[in-house]
PDB file of N, CA and C in Angstrom:
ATOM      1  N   UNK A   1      32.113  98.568  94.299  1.00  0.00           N
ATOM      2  CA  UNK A   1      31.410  98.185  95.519  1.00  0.00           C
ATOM      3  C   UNK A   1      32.277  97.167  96.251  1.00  0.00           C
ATOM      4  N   UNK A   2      32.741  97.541  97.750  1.00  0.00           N
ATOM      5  CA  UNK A   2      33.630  96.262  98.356  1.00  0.00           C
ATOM      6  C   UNK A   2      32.694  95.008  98.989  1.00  0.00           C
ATOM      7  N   UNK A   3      33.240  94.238  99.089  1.00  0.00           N
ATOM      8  CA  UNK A   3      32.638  92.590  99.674  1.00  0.00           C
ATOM      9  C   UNK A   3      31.843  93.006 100.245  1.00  0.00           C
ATOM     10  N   UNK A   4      32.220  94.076 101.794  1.00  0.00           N
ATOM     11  CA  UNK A   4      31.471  94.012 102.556  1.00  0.00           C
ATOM     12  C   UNK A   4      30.308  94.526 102.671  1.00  0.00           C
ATOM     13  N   UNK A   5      29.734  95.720 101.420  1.00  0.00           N
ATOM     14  CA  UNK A   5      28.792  96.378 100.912  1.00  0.00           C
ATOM     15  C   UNK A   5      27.427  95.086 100.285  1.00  0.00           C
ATOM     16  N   UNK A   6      28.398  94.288  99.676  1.00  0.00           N
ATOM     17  CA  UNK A   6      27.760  93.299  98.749  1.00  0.00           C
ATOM     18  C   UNK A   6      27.134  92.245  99.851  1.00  0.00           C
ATOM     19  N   UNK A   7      27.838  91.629 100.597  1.00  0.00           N
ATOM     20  CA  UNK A   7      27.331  91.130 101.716  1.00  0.00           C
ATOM     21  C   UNK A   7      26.524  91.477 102.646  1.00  0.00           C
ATOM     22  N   UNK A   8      26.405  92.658 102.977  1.00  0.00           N
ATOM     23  CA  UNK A   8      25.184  93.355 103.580  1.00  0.00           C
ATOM     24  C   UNK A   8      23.784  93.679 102.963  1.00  0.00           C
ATOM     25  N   UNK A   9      24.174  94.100 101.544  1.00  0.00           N
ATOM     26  CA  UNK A   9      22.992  93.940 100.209  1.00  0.00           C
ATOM     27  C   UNK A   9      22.120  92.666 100.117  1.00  0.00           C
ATOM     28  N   UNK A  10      22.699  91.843 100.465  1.00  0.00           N
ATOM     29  CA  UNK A  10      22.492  90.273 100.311  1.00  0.00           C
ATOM     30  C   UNK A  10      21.093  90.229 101.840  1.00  0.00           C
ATOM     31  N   UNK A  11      22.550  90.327 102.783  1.00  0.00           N
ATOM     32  CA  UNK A  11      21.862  90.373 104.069  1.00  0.00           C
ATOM     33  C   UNK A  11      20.096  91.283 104.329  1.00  0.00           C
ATOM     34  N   UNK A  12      20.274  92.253 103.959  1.00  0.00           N
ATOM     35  CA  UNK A  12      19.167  93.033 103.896  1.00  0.00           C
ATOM     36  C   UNK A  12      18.161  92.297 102.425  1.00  0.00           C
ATOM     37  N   UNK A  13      18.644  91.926 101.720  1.00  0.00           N
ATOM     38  CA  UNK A  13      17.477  91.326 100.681  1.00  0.00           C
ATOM     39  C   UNK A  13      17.091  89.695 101.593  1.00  0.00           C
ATOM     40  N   UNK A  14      17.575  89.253 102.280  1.00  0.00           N
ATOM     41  CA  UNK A  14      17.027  88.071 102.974  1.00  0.00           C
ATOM     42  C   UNK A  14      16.481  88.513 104.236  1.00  0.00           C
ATOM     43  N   UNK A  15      16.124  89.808 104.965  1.00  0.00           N
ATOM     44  CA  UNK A  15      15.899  89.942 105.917  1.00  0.00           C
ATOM     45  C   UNK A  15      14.303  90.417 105.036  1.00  0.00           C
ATOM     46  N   UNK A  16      14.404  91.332 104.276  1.00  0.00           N
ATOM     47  CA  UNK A  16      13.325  91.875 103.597  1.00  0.00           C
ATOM     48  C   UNK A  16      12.320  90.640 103.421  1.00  0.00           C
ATOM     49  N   UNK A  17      12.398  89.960 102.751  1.00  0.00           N
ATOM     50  CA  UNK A  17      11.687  89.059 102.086  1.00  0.00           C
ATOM     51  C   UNK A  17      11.428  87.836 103.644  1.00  0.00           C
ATOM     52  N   UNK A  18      12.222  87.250 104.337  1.00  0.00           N
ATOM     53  CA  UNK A  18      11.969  87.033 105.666  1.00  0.00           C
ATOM     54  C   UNK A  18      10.620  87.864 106.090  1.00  0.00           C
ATOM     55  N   UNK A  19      11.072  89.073 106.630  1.00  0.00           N
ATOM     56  CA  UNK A  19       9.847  90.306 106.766  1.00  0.00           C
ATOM     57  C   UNK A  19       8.803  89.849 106.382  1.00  0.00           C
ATOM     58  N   UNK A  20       8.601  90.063 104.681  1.00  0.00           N
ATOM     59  CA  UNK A  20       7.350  89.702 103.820  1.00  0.00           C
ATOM     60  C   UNK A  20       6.947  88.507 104.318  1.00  0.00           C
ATOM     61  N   UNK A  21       7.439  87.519 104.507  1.00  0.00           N
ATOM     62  CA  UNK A  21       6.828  85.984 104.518  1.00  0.00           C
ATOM     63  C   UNK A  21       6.244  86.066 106.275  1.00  0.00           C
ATOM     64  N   UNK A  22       7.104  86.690 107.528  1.00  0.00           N
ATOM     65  CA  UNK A  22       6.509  86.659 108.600  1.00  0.00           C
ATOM     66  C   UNK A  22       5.030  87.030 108.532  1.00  0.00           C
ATOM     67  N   UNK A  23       5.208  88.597 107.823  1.00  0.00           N
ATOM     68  CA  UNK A  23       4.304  89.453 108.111  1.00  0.00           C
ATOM     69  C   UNK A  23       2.991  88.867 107.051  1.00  0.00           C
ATOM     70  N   UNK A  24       3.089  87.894 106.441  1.00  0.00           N
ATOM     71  CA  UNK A  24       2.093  87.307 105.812  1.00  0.00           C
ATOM     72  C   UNK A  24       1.104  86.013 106.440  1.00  0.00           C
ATOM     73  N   UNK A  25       2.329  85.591 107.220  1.00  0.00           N
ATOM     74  CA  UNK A  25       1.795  84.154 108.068  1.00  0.00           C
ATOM     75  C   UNK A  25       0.895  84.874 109.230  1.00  0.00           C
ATOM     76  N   UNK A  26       0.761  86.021 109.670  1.00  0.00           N
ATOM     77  CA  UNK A  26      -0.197  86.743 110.491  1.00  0.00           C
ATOM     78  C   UNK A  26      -1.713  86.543 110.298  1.00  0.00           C
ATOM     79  N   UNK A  27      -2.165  86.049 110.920  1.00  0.00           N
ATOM     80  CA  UNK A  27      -3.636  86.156 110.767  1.00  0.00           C
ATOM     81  C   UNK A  27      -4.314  86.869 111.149  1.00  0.00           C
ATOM     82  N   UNK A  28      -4.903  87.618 110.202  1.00  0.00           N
ATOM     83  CA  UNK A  28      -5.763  89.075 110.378  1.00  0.00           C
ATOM     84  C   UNK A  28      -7.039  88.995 110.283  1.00  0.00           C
ATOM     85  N   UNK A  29      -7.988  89.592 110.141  1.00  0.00           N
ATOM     86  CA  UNK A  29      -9.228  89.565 110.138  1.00  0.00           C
ATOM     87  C   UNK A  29     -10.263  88.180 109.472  1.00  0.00           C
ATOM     88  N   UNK A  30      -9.547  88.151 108.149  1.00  0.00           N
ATOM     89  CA  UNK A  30      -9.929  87.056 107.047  1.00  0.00           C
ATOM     90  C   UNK A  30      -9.360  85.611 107.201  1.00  0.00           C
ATOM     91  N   UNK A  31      -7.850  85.946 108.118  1.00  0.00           N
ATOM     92  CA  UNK A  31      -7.104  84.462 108.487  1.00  0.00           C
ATOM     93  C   UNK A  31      -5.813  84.166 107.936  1.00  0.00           C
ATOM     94  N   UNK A  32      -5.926  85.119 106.629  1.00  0.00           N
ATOM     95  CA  UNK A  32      -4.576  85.035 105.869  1.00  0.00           C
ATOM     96  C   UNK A  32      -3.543  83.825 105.648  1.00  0.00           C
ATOM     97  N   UNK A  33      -2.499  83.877 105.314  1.00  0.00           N
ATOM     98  CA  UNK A  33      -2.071  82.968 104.754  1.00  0.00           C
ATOM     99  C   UNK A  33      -1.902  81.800 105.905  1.00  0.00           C
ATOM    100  N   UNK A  34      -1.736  82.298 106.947  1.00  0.00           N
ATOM    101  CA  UNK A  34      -1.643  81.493 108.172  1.00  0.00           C
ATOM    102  C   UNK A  34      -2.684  80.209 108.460  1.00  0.00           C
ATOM    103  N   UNK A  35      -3.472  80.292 107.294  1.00  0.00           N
ATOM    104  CA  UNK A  35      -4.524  79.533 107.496  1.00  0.00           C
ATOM    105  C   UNK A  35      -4.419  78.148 106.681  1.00  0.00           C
ATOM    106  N   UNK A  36      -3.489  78.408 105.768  1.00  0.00           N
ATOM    107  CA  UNK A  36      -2.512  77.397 104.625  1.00  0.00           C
ATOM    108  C   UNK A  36      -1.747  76.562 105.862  1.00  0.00           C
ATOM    109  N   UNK A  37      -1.291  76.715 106.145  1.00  0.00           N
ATOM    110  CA  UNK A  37      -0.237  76.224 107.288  1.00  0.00           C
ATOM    111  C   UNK A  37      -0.882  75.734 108.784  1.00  0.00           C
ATOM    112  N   UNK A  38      -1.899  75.606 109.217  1.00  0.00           N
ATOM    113  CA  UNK A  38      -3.016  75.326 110.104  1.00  0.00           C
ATOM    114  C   UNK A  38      -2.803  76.078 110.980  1.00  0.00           C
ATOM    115  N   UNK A  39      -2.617  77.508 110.753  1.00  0.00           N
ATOM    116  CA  UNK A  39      -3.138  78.441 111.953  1.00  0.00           C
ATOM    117  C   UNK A  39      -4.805  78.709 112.083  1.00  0.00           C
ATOM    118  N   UNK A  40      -5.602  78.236 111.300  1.00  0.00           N
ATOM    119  CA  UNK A  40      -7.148  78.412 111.777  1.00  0.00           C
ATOM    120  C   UNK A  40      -7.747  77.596 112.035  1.00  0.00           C
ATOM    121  N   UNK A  41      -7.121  76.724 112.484  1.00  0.00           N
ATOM    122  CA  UNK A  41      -7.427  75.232 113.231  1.00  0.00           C
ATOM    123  C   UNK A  41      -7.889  75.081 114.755  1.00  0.00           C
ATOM    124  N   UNK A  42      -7.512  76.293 115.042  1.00  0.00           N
ATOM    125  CA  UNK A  42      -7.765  76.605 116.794  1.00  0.00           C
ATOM    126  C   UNK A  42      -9.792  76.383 117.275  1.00  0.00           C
ATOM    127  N   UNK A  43      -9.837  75.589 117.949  1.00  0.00           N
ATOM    128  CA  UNK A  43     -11.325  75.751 118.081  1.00  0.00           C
ATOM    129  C   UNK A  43     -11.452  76.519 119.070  1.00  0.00           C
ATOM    130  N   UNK A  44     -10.755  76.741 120.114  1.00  0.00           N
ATOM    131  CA  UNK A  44     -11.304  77.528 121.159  1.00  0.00           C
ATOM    132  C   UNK A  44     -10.018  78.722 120.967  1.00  0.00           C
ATOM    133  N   UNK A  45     -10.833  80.294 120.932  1.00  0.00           N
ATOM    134  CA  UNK A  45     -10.242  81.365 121.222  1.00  0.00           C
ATOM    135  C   UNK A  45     -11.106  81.843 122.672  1.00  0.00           C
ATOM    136  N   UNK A  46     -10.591  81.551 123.361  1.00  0.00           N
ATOM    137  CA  UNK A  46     -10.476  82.161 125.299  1.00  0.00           C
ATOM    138  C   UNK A  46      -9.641  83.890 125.073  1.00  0.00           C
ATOM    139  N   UNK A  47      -9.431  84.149 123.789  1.00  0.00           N
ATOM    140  CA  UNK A  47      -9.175  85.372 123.825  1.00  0.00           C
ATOM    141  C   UNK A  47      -7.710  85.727 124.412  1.00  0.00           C
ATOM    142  N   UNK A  48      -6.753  84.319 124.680  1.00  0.00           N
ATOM    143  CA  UNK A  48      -5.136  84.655 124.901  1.00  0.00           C
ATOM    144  C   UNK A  48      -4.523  83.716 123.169  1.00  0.00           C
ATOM    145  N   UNK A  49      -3.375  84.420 123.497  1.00  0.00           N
ATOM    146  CA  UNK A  49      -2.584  83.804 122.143  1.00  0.00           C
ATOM    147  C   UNK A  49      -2.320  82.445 122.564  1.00  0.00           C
ATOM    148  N   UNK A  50      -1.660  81.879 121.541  1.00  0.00           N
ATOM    149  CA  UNK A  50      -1.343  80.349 121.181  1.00  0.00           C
ATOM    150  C   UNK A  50       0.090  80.635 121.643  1.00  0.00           C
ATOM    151  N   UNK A  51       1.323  79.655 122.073  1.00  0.00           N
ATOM    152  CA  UNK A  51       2.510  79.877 121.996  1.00  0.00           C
ATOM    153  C   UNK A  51       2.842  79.998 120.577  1.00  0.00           C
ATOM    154  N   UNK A  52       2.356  79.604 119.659  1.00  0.00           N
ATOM    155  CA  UNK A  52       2.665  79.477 118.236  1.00  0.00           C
ATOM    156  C   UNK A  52       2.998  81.452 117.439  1.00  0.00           C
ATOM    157  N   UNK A  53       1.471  81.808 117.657  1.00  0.00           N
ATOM    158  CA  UNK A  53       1.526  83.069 117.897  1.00  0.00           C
ATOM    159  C   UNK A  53       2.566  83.524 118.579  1.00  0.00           C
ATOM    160  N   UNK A  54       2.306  83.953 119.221  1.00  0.00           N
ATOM    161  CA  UNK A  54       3.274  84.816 120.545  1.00  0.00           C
ATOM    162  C   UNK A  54       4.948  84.287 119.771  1.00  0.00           C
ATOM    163  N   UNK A  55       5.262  83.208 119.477  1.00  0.00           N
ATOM    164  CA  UNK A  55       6.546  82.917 118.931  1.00  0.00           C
ATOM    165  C   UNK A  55       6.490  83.614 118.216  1.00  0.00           C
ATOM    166  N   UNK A  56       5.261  83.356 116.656  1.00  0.00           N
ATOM    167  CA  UNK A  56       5.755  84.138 115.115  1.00  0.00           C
ATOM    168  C   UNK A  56       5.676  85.904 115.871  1.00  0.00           C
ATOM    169  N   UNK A  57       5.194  85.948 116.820  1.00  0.00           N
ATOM    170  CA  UNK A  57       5.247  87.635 116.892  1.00  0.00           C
ATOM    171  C   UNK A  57       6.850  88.541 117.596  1.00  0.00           C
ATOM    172  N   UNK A  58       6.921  87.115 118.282  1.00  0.00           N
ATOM    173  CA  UNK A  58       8.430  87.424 118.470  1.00  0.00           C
ATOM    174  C   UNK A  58       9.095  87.596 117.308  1.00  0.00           C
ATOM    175  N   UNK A  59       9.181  86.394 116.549  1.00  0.00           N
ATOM    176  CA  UNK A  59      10.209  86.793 115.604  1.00  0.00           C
ATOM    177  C   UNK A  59      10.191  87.549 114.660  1.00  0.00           C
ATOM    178  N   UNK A  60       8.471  87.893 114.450  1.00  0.00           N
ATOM    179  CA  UNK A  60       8.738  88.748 113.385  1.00  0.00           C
ATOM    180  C   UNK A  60       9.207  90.002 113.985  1.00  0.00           C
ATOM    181  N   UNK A  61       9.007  90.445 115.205  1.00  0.00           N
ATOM    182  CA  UNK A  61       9.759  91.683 115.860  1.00  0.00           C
ATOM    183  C   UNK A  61      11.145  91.754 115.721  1.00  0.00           C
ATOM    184  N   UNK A  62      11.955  90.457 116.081  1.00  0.00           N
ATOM    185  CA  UNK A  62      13.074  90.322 115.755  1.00  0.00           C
ATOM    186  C   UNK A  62      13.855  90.769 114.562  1.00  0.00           C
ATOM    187  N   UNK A  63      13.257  90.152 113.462  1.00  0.00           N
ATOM    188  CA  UNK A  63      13.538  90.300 112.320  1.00  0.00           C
ATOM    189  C   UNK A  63      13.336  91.552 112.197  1.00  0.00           C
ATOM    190  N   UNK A  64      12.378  92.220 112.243  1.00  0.00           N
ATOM    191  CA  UNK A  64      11.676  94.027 112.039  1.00  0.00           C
ATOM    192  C   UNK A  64      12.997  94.434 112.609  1.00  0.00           C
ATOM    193  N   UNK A  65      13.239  94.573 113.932  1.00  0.00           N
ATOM    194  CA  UNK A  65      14.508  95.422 114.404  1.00  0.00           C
ATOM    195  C   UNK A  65      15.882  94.830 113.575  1.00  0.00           C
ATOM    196  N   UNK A  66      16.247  93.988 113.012  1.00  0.00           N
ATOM    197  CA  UNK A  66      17.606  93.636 112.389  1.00  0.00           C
ATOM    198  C   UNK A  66      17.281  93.943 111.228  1.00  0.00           C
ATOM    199  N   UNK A  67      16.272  94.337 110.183  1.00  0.00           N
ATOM    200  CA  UNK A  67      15.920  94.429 109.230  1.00  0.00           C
ATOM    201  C   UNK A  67      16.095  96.180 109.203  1.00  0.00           C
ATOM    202  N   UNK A  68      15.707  97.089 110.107  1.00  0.00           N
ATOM    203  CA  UNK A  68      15.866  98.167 110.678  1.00  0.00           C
ATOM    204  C   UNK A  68      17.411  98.527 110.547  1.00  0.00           C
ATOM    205  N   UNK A  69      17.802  97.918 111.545  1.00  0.00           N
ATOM    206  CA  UNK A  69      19.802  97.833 111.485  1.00  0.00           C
ATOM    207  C   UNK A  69      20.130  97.931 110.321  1.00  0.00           C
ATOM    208  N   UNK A  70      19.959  96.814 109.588  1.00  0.00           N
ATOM    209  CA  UNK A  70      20.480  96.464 108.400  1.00  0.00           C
ATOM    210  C   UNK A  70      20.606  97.546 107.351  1.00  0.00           C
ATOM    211  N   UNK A  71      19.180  98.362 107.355  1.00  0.00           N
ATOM    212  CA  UNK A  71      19.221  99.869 106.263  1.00  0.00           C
ATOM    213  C   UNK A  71      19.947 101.054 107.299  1.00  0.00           C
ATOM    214  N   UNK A  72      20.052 101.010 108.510  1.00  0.00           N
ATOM    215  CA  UNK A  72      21.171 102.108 108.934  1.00  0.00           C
ATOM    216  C   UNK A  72      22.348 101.624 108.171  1.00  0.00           C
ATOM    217  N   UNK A  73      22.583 100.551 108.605  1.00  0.00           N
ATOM    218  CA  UNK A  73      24.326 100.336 108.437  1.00  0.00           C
ATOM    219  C   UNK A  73      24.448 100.401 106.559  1.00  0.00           C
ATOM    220  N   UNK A  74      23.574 100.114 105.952  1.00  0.00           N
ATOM    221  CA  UNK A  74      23.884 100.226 104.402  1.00  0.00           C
ATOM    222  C   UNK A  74      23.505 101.544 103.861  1.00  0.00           C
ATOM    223  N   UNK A  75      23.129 102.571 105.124  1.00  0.00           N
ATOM    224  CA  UNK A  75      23.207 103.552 104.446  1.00  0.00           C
ATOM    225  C   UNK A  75      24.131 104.255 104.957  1.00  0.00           C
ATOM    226  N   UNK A  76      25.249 104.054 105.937  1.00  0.00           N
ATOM    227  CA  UNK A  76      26.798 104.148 106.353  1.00  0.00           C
ATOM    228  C   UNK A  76      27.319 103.885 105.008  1.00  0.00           C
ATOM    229  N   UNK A  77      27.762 102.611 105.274  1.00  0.00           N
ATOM    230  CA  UNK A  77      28.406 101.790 104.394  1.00  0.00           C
ATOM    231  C   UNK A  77      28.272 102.564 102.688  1.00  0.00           C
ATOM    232  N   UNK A  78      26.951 103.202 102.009  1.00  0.00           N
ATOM    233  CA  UNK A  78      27.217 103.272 101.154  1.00  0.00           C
ATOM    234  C   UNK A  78      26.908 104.720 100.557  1.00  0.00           C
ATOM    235  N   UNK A  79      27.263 105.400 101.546  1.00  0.00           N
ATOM    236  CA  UNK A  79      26.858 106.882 101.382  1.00  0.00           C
ATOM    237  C   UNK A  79      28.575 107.191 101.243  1.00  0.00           C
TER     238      UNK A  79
END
């Protein structure tokens, strides 16, 4: 396996687990973990997002599309 295989392996196991931890801080029906961290602290929902929100949803999009990349190119790389 060359460096650059191994380094991308890496890359994609920190994007994965990134992933997992975004997609956990989401607050869903019950409040989820987001609620550890004072996302259910909000007293008034007017029914628009928080910037807080709207950020973690950015990034977890972010991450989703480079996390995406990441299994094209390692399945280049190692096919």
């Amino acid at each position: 396996m060359s460096v650059l295989a191994a380094i991308l392996i890496v890359l994609h196991v920190l994007l994965s687990l990134a992933l997992v931890a975004l997609v956990l801080l989401h607050s869903g029906r019950g409040g989820g973990l987001s609620d550890v961290f004072g996302g259910g602290m909000s007293t008034s929902n007017l029914g628009g997002s928080t910037v807080v929100e709207r950020n973690l949803d950015r990034l977890t999009v972010i991450v989703g599309i480079l996390f995406g990349i990441s299994t094209l190119i390692l399945t280049f790389v190692l096919s």
